[in-house]
PDB file of N, CA and C in Angstrom:
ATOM      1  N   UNK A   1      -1.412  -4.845  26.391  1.00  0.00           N
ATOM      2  CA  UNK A   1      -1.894  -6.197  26.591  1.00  0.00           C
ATOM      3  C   UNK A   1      -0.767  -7.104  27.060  1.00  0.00           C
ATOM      4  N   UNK A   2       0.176  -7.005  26.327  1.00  0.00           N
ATOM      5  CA  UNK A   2       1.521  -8.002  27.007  1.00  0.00           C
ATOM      6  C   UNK A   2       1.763  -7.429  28.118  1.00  0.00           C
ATOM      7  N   UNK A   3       1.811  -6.325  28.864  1.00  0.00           N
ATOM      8  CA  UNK A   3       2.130  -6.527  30.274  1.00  0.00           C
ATOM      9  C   UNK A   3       1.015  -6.806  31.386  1.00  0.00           C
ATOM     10  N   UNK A   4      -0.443  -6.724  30.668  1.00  0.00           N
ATOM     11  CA  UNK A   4      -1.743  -7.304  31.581  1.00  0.00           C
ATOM     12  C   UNK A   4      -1.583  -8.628  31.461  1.00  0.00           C
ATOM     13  N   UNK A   5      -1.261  -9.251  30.374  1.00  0.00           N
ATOM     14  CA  UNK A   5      -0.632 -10.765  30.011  1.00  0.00           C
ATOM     15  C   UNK A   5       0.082 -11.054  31.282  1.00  0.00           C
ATOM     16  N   UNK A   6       1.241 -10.228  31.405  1.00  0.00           N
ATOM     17  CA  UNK A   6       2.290 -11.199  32.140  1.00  0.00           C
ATOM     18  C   UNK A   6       2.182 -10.776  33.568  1.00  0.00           C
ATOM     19  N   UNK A   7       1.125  -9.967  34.251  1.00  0.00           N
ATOM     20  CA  UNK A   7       0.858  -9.227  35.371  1.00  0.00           C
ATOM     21  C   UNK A   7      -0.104 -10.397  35.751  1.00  0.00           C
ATOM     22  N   UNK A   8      -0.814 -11.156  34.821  1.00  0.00           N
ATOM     23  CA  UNK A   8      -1.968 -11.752  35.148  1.00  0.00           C
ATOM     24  C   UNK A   8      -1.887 -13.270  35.249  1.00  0.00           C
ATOM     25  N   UNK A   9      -0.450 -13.632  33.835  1.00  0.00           N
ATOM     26  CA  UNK A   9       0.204 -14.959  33.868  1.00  0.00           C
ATOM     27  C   UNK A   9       1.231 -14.794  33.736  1.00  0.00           C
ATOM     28  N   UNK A  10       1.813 -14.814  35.081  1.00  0.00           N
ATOM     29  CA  UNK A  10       3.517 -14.450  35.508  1.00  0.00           C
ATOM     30  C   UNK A  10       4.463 -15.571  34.480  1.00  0.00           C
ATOM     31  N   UNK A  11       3.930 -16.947  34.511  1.00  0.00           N
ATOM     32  CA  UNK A  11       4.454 -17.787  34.564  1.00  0.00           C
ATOM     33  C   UNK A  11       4.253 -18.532  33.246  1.00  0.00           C
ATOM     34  N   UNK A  12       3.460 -17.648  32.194  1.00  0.00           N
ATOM     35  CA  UNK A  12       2.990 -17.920  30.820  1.00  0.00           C
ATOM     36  C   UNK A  12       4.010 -17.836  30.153  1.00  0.00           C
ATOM     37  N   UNK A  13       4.113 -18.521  29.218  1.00  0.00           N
ATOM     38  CA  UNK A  13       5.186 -17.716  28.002  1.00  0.00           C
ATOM     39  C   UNK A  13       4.149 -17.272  26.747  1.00  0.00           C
ATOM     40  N   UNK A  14       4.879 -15.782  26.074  1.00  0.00           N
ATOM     41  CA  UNK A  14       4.520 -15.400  25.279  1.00  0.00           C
ATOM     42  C   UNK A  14       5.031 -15.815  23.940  1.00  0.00           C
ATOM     43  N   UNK A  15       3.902 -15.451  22.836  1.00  0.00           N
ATOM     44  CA  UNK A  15       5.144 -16.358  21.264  1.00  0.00           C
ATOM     45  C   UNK A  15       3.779 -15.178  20.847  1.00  0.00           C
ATOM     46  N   UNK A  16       4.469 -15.369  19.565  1.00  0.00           N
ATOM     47  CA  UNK A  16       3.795 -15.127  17.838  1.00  0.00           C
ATOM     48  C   UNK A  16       3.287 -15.856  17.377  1.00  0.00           C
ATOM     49  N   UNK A  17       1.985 -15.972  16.596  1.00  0.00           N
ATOM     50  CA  UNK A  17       1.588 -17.062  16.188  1.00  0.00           C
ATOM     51  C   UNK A  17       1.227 -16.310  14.768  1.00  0.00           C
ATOM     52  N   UNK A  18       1.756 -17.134  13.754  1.00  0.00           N
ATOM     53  CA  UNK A  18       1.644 -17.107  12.484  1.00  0.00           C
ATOM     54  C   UNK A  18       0.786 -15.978  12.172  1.00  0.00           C
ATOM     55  N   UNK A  19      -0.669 -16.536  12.230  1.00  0.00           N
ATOM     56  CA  UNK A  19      -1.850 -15.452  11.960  1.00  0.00           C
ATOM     57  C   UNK A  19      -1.468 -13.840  12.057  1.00  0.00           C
ATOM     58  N   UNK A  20      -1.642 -13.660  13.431  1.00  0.00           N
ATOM     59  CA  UNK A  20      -1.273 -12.452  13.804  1.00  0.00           C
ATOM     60  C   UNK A  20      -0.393 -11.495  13.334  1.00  0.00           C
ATOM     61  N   UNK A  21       1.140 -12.120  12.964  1.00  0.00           N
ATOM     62  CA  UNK A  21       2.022 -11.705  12.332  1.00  0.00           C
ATOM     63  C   UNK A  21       1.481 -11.398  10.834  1.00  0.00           C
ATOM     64  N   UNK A  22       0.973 -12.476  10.294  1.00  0.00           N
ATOM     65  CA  UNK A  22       0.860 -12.009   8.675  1.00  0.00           C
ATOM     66  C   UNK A  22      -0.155 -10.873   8.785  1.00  0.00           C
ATOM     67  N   UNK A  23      -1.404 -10.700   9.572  1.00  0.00           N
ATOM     68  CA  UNK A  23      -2.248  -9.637  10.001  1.00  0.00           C
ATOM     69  C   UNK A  23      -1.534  -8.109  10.050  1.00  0.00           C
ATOM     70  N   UNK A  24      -0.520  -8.328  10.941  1.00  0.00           N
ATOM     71  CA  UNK A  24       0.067  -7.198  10.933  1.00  0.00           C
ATOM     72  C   UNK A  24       1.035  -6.645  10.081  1.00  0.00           C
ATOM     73  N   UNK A  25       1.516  -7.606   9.085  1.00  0.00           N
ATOM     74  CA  UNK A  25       2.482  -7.316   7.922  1.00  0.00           C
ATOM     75  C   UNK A  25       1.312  -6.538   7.156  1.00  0.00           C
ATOM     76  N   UNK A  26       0.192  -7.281   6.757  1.00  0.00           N
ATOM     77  CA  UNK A  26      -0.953  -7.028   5.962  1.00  0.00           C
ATOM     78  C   UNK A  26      -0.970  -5.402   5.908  1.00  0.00           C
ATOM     79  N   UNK A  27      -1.777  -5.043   7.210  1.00  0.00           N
ATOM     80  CA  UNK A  27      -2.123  -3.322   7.671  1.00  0.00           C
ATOM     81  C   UNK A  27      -1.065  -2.913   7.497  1.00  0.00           C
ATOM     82  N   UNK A  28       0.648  -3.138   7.474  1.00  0.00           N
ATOM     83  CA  UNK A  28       1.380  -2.345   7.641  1.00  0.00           C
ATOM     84  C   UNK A  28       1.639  -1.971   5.896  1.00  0.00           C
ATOM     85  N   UNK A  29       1.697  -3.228   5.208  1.00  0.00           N
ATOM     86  CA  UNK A  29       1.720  -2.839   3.390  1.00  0.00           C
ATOM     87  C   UNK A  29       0.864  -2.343   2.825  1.00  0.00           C
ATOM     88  N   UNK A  30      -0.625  -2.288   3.436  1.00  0.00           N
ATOM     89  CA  UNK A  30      -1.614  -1.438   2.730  1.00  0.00           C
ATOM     90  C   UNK A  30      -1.453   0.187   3.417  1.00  0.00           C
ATOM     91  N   UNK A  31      -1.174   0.210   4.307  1.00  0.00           N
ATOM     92  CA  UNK A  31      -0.874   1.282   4.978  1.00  0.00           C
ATOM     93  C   UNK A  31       0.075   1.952   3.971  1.00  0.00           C
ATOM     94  N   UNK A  32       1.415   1.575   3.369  1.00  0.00           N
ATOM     95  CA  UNK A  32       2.161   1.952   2.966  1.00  0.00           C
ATOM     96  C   UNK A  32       1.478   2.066   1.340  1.00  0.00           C
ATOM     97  N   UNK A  33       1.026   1.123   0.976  1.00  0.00           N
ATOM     98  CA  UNK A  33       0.122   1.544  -0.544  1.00  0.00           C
ATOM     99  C   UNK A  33      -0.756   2.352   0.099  1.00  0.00           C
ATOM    100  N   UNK A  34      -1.258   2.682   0.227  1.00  0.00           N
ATOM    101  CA  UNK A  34      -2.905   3.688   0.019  1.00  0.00           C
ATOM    102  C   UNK A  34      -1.604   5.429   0.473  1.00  0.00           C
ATOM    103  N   UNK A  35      -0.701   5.400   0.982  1.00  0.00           N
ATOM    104  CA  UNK A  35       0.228   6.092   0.956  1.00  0.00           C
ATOM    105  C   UNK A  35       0.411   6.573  -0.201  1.00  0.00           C
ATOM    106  N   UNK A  36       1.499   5.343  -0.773  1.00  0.00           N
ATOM    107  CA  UNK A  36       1.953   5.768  -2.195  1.00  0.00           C
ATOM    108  C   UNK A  36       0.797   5.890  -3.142  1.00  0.00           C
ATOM    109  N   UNK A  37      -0.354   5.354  -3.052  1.00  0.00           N
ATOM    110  CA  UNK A  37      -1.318   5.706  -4.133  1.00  0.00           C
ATOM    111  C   UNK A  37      -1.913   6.646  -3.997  1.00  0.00           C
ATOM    112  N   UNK A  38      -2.023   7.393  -3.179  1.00  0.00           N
ATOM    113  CA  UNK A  38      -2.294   9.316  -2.503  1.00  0.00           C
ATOM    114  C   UNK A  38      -1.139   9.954  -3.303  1.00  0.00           C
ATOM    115  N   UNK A  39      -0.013   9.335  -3.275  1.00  0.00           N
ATOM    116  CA  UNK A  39       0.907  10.678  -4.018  1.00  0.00           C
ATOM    117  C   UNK A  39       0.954   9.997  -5.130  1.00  0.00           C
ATOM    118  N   UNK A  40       1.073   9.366  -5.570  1.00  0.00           N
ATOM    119  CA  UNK A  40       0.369   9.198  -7.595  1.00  0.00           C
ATOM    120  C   UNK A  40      -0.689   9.867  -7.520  1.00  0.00           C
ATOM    121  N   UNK A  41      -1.830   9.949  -7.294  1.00  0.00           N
ATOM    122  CA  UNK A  41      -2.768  10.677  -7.106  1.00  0.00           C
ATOM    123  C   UNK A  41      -2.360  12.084  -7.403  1.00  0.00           C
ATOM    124  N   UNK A  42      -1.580  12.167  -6.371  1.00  0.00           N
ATOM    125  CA  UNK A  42      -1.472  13.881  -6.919  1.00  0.00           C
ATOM    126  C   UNK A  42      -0.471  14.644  -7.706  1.00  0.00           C
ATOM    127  N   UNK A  43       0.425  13.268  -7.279  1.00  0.00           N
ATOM    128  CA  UNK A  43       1.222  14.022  -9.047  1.00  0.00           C
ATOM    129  C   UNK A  43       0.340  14.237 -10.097  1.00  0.00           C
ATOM    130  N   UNK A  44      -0.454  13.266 -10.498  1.00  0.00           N
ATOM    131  CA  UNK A  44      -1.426  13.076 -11.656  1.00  0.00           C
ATOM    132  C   UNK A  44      -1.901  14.063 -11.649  1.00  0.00           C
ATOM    133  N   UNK A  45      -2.854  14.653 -10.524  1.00  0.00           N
ATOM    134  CA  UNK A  45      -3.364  15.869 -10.165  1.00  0.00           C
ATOM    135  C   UNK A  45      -2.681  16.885 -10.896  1.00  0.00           C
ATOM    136  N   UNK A  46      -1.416  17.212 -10.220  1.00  0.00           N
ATOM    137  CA  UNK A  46      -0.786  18.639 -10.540  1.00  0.00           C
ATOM    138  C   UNK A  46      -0.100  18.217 -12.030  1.00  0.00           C
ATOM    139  N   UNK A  47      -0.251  17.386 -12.768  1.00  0.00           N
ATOM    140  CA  UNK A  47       0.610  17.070 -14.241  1.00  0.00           C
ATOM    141  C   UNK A  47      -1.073  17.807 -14.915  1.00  0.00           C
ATOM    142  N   UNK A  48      -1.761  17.215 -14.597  1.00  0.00           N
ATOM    143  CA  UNK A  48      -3.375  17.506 -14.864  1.00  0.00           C
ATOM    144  C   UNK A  48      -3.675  19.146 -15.171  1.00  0.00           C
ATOM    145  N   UNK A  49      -3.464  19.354 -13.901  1.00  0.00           N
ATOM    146  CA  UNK A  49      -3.782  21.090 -13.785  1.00  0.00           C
ATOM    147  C   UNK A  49      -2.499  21.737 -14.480  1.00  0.00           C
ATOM    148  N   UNK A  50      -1.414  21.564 -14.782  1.00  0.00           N
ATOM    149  CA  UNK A  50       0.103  21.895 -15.339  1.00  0.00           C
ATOM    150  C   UNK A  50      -0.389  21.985 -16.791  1.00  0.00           C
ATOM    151  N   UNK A  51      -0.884  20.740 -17.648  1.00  0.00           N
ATOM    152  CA  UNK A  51      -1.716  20.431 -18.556  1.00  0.00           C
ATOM    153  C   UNK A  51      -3.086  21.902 -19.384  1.00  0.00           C
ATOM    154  N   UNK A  52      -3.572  22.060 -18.011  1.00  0.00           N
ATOM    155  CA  UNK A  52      -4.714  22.945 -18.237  1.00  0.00           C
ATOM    156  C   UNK A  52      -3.904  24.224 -18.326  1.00  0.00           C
ATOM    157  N   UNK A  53      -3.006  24.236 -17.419  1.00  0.00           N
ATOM    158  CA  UNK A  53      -2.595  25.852 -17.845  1.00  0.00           C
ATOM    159  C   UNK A  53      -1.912  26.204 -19.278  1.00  0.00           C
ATOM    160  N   UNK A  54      -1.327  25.301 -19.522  1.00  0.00           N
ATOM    161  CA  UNK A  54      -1.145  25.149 -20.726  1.00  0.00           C
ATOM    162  C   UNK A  54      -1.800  25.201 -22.234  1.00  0.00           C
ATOM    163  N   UNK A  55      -2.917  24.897 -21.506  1.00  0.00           N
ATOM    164  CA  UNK A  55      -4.149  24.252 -22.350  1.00  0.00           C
ATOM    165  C   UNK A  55      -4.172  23.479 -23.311  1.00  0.00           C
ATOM    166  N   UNK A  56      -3.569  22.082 -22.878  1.00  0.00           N
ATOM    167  CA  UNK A  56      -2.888  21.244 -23.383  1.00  0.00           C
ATOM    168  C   UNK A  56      -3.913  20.534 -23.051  1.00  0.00           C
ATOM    169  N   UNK A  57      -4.453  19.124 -23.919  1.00  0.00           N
ATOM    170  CA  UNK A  57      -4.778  18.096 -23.079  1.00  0.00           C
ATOM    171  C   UNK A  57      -4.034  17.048 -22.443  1.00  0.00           C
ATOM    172  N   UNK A  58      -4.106  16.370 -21.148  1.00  0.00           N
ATOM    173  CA  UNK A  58      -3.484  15.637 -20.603  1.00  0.00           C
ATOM    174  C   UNK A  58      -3.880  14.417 -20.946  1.00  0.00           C
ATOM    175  N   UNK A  59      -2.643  13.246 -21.079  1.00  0.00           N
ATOM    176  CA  UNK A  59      -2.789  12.058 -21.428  1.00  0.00           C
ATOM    177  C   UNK A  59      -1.323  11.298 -20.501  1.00  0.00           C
ATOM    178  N   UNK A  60      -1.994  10.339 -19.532  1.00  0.00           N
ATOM    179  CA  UNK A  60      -1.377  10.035 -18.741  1.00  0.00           C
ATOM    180  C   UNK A  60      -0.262   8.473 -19.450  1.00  0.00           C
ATOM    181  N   UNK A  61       0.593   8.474 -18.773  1.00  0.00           N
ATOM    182  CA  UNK A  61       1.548   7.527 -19.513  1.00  0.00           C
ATOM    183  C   UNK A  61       0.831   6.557 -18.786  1.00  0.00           C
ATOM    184  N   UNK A  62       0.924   5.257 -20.088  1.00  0.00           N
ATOM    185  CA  UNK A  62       0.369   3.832 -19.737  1.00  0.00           C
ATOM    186  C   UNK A  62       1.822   2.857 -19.959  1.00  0.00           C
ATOM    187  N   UNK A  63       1.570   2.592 -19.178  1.00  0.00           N
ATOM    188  CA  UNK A  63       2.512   1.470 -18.738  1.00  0.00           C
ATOM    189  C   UNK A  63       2.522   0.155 -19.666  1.00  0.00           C
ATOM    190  N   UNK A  64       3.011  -0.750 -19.963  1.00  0.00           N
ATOM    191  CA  UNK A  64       3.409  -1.948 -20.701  1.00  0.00           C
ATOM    192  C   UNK A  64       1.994  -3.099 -20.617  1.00  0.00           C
ATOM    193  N   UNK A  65       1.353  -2.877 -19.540  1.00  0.00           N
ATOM    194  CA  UNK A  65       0.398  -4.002 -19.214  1.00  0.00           C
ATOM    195  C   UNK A  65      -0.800  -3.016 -20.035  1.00  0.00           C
ATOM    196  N   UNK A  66      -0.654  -1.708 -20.424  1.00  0.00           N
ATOM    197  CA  UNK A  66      -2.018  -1.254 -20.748  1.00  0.00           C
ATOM    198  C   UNK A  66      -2.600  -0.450 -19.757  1.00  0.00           C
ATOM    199  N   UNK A  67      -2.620  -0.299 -18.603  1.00  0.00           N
ATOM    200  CA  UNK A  67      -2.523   0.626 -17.248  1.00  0.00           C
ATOM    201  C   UNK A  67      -1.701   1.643 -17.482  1.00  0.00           C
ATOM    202  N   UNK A  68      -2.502   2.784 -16.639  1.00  0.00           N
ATOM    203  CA  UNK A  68      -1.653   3.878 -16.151  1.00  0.00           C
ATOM    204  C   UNK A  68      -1.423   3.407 -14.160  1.00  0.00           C
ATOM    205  N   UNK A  69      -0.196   4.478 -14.341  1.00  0.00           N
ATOM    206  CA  UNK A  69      -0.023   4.321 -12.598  1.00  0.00           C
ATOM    207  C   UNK A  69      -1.450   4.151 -11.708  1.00  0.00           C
ATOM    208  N   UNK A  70      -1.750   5.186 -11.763  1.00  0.00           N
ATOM    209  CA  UNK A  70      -3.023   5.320 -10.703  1.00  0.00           C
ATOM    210  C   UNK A  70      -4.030   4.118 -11.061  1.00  0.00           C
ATOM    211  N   UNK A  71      -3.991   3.547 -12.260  1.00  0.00           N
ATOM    212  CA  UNK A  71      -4.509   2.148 -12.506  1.00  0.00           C
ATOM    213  C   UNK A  71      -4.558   0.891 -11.208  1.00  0.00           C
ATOM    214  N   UNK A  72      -3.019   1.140 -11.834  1.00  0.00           N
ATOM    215  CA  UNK A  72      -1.941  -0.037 -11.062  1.00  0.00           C
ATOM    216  C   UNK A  72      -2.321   0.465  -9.461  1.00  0.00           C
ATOM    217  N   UNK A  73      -1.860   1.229  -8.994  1.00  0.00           N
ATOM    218  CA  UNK A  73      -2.071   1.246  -7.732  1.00  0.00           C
ATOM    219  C   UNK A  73      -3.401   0.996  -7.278  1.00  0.00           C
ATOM    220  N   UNK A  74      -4.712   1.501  -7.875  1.00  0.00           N
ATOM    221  CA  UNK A  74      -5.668   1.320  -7.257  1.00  0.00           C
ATOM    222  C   UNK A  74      -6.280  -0.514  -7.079  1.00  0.00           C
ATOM    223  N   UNK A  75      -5.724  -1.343  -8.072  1.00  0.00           N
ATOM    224  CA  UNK A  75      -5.850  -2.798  -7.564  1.00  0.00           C
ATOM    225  C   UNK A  75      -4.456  -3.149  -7.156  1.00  0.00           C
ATOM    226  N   UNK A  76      -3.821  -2.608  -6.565  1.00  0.00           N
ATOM    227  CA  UNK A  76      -2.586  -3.137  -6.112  1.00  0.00           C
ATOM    228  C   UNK A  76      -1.996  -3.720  -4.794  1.00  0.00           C
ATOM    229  N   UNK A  77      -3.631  -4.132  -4.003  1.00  0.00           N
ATOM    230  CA  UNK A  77      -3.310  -4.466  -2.803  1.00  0.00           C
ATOM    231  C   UNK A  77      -2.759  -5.725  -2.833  1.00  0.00           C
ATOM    232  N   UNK A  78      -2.428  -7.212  -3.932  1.00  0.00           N
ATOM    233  CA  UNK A  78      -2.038  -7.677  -3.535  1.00  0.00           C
ATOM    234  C   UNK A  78      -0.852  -8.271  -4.536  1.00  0.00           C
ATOM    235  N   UNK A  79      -0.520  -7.168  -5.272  1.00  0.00           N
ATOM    236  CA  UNK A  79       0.911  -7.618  -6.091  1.00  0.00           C
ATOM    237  C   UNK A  79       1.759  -7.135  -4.830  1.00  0.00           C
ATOM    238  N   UNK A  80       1.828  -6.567  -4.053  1.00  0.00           N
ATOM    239  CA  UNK A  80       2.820  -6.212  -3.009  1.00  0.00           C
ATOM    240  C   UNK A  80       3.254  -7.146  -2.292  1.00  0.00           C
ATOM    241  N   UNK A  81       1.868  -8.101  -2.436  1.00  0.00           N
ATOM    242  CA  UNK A  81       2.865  -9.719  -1.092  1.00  0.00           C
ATOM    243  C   UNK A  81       2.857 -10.633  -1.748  1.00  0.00           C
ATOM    244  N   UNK A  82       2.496 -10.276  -3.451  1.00  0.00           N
ATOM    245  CA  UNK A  82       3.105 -12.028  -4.202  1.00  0.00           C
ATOM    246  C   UNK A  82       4.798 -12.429  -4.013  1.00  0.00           C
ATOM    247  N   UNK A  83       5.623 -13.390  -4.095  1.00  0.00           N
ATOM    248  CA  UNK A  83       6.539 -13.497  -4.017  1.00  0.00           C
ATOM    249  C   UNK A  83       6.915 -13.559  -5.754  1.00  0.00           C
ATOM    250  N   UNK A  84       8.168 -12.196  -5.795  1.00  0.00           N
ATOM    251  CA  UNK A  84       7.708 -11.989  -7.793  1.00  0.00           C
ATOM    252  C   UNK A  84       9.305 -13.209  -7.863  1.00  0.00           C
ATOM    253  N   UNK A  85       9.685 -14.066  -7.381  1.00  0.00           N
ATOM    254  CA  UNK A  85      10.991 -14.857  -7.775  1.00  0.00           C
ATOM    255  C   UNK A  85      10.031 -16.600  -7.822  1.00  0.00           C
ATOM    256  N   UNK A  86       8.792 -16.707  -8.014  1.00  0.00           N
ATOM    257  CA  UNK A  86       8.284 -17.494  -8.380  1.00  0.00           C
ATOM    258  C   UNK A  86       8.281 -17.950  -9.732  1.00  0.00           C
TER     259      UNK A  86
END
């Protein structure tokens, strides 16, 4: 698109505009969570099945808030862009 842009308005200038940018920060941090929450996922998984061979029951570590990981990650789309020095 930026070079049909500037093929089409030689004489345009191009910028960033706010929106767009935070748009694309957005997809790029959920991109990166739904990542990391696939491999919690499967650690959990293989601690799980590690568990069974054992024939142990599994009990996943909970974290301080009362959550386990895979908790946390699964609503975690937007502790990632709070600013935590508030």
């Amino acid at each position: 698109m930026k070079h049909i842009a500037s093929k089409a308005f030689p004489s345009a200038e191009q910028i960033s505009d706010r929106f767009h940018v935070q748009q694309l920060m957005s997809q790029a941090i959920d991109e990166m969570r739904i990542e990391l929450r696939w491999e919690v996922i499967k650690a959990e998984n293989e601690q799980i099945r590690l568990s069974r061979q054992r024939k142990e029951q599994y009990h996943p570590k909970v974290e301080a808030n009362g959550e386990t990981l895979r908790q946390i990650m699964a609503r975690s789309k937007h502790i990632m862009t709070r600013n935590m020095y508030k």
